[in-house]
Protein backbone atom coordinates (compact mmCIF):
# COMPACT_ATOMS: atom_id res chain seq x y z
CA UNK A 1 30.09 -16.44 20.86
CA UNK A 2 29.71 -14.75 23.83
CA UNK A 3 31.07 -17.32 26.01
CA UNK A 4 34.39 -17.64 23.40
CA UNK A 5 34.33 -13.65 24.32
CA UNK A 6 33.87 -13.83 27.97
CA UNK A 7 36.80 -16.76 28.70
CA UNK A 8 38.84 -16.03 26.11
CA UNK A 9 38.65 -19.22 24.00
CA UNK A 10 37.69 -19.93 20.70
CA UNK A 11 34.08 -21.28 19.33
CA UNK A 12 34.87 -24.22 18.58
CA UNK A 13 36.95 -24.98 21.72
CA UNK A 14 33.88 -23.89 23.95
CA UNK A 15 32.12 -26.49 21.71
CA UNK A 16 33.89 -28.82 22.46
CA UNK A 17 34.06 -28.53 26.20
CA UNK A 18 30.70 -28.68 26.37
CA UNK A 19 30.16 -31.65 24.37
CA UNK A 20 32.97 -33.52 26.59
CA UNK A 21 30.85 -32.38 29.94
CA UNK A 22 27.32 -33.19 28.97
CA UNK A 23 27.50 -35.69 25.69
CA UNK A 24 25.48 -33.32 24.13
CA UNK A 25 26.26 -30.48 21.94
CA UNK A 26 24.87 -27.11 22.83
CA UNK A 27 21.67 -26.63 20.73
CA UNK A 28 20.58 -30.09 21.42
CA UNK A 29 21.06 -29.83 24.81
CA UNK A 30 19.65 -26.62 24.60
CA UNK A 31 16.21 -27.71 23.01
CA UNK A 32 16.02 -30.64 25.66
CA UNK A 33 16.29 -28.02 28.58
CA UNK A 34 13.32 -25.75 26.59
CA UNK A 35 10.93 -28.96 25.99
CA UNK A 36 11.17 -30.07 29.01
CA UNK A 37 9.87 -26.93 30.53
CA UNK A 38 7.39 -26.58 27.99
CA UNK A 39 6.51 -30.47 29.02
CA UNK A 40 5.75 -29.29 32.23
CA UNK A 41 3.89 -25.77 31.40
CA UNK A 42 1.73 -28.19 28.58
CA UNK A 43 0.59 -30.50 31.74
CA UNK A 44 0.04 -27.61 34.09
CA UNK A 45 -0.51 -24.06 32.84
CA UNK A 46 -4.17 -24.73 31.04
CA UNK A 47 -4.85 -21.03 30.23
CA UNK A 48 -1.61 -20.74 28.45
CA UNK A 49 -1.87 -21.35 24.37
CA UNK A 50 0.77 -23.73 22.98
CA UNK A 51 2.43 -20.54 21.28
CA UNK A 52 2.73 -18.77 24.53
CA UNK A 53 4.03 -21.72 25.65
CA UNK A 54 6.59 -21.42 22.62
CA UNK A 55 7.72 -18.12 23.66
CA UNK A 56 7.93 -18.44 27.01
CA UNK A 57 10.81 -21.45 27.01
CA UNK A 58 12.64 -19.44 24.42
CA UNK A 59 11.57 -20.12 20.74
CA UNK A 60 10.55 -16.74 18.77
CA UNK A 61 9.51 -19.55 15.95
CA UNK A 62 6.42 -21.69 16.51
CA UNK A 63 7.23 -23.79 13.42
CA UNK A 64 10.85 -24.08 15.58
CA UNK A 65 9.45 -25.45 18.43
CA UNK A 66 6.88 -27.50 17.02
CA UNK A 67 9.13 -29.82 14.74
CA UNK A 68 11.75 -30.01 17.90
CA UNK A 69 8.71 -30.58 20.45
CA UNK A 70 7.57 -33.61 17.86
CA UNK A 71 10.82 -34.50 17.02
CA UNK A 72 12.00 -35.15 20.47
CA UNK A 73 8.23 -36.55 22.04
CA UNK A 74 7.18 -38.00 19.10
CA UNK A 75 3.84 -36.12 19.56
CA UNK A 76 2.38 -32.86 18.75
CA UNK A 77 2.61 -29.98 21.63
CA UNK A 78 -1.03 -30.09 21.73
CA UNK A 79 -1.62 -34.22 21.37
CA UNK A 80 1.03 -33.92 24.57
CA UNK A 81 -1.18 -31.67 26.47
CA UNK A 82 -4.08 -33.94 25.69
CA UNK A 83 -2.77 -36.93 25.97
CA UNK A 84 -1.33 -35.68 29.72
CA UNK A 85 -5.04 -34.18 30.56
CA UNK A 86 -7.02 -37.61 29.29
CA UNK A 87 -4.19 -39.03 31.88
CA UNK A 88 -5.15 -36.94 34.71
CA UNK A 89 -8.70 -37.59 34.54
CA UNK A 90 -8.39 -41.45 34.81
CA UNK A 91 -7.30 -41.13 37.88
């Protein structure tokens, strides 16, 4: 909405714009862009909790991000950040 405010289009046609640019509509894209950082923060920031790792990429809902996180990985947050840390230590 605030985008439809700021260029002077409606919703649905800034919906539609960004579909035809990326192939994805925004919340989905949006929730890609927000697991992927929390991908990386899972592998890498070890002191953080998953839920701080919830709220930091932008979900104020840990049940939120956990069924996006395991619908898009097909994992738990926390099976991802062991899975990644049994990887690290093979090599």
């Amino acid at each position: 909405q605030s985008l439809s405010r700021q260029f002077h289009m409606s919703v649905p046609a800034i919906s539609s714009g960004f579909k035809r640019l990326t192939g994805e509509n925004y919340l989905t894209y949006l929730h890609g862009i927000r697991i992927k950082n929390a991908c990386s923060l899972l592998r890498t920031a070890h002191t953080l909790s998953v839920m701080d790792i919830a709220l930091e990429v932008g979900y104020n809902s840990y049940e939120t991000f956990a069924r996006v996180f395991r619908r898009q990985m097909g994992v738990t947050a926390m099976g991802y950040r062991k899975k990644s840390v049994s990887e690290i230590g093979a090599d």
